[in-house]
Protein backbone atom coordinates (compact mmCIF):
# COMPACT_ATOMS: atom_id res chain seq x y z
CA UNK A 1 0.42 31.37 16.78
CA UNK A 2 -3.25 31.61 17.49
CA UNK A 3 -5.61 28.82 17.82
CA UNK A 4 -7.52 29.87 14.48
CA UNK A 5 -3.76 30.52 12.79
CA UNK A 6 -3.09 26.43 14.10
CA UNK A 7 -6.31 25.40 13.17
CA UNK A 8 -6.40 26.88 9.73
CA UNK A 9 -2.54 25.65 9.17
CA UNK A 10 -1.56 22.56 7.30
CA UNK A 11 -0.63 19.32 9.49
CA UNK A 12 2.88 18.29 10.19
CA UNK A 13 1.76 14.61 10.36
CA UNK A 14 -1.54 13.38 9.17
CA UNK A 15 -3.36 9.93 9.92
CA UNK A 16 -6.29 8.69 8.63
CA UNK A 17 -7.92 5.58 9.31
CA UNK A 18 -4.85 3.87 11.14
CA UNK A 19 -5.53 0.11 11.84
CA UNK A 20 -2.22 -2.20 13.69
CA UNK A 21 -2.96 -5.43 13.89
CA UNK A 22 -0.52 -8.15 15.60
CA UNK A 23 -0.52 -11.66 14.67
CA UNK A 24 -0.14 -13.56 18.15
CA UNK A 25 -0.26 -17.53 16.80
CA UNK A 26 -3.99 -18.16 16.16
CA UNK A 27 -5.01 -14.59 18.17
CA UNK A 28 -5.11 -11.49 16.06
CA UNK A 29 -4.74 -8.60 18.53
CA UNK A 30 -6.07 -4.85 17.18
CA UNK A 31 -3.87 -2.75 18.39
CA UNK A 32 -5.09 0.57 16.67
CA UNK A 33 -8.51 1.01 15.22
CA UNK A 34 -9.71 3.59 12.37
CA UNK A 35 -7.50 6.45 14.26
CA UNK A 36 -7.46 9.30 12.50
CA UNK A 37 -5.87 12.57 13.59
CA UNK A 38 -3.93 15.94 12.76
CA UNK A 39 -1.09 17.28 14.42
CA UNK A 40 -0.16 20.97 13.52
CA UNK A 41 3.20 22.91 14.16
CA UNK A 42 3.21 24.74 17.72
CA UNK A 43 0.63 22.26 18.71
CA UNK A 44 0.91 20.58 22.17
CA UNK A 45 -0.91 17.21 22.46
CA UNK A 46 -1.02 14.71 25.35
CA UNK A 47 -1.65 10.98 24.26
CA UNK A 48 -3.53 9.55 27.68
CA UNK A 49 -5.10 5.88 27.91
CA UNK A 50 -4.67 2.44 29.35
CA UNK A 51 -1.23 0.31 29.26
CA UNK A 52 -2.49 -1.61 25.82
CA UNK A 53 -4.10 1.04 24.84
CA UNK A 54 -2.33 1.60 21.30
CA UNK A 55 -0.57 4.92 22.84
CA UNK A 56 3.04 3.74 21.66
CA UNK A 57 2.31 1.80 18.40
CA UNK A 58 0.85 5.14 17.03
CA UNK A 59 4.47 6.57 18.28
CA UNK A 60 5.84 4.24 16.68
CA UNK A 61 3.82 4.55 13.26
CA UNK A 62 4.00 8.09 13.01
CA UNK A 63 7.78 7.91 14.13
CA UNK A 64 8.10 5.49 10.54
CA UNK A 65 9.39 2.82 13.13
CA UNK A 66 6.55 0.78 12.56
CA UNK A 67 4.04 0.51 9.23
CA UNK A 68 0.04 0.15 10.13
CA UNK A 69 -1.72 -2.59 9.19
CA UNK A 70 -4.01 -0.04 6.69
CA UNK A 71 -4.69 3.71 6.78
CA UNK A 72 -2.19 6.30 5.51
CA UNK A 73 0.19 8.65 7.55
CA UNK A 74 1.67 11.65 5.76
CA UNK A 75 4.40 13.15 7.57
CA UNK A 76 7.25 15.70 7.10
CA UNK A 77 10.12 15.02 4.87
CA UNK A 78 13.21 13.37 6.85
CA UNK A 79 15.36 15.65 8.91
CA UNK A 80 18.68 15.31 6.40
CA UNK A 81 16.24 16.45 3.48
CA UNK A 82 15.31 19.68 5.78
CA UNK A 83 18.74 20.54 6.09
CA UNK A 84 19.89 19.94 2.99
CA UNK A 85 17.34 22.33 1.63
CA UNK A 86 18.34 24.71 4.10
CA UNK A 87 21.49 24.22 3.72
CA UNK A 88 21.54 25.11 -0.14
CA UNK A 89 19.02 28.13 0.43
CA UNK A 90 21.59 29.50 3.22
CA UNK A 91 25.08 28.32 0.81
CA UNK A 92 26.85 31.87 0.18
CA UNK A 93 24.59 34.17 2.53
CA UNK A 94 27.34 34.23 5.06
CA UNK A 95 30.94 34.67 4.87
CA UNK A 96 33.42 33.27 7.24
CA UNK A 97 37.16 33.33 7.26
CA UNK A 98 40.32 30.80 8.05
CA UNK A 99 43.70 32.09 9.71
């Protein structure tokens, strides 16, 4: 795919405005920030910063392991939904037999 083809393509996962924040006793501690970002099919992304940085709670969110504290995420539907649908567009297409 080219770069205009990616950038022109719809996202696989979008995030906008992601905040996290943790509730340590009496110290709240921000975890993510306002991150927004799109990630389109074919694209290859490197996620680079600090231990604490926020690197593996945005895994995490975008994963649907974890929910932010605010901000939206819209991501593909769940793997056993894909198949499913392929599954029923594929039913009858090929034959097979049983001895």
């Amino acid at each position: 795919m080219s770069t205009q083809a990616a950038l022109s393509s719809e996202p696989v996962f979008a995030a906008r405005e992601i905040t996290k924040v943790y509730h340590m006793g009496e110290v709240d501690v921000h975890a993510l920030r306002g991150v927004s970002l799109d990630l389109r099919e074919s694209e290859f992304l490197v996620l680079l910063g600090p231990s604490g940085s926020g690197k593996s709670t945005l895994l995490n969110i975008l994963g649907g392991l974890d929910l932010p504290t605010s901000g939206s995420v819209t991501s593909p539907p769940p793997a056993s939904a894909r198949s499913r649908c392929t599954a029923a567009n594929t039913s009858g297409s090929s034959s097979s037999s049983t001895t």
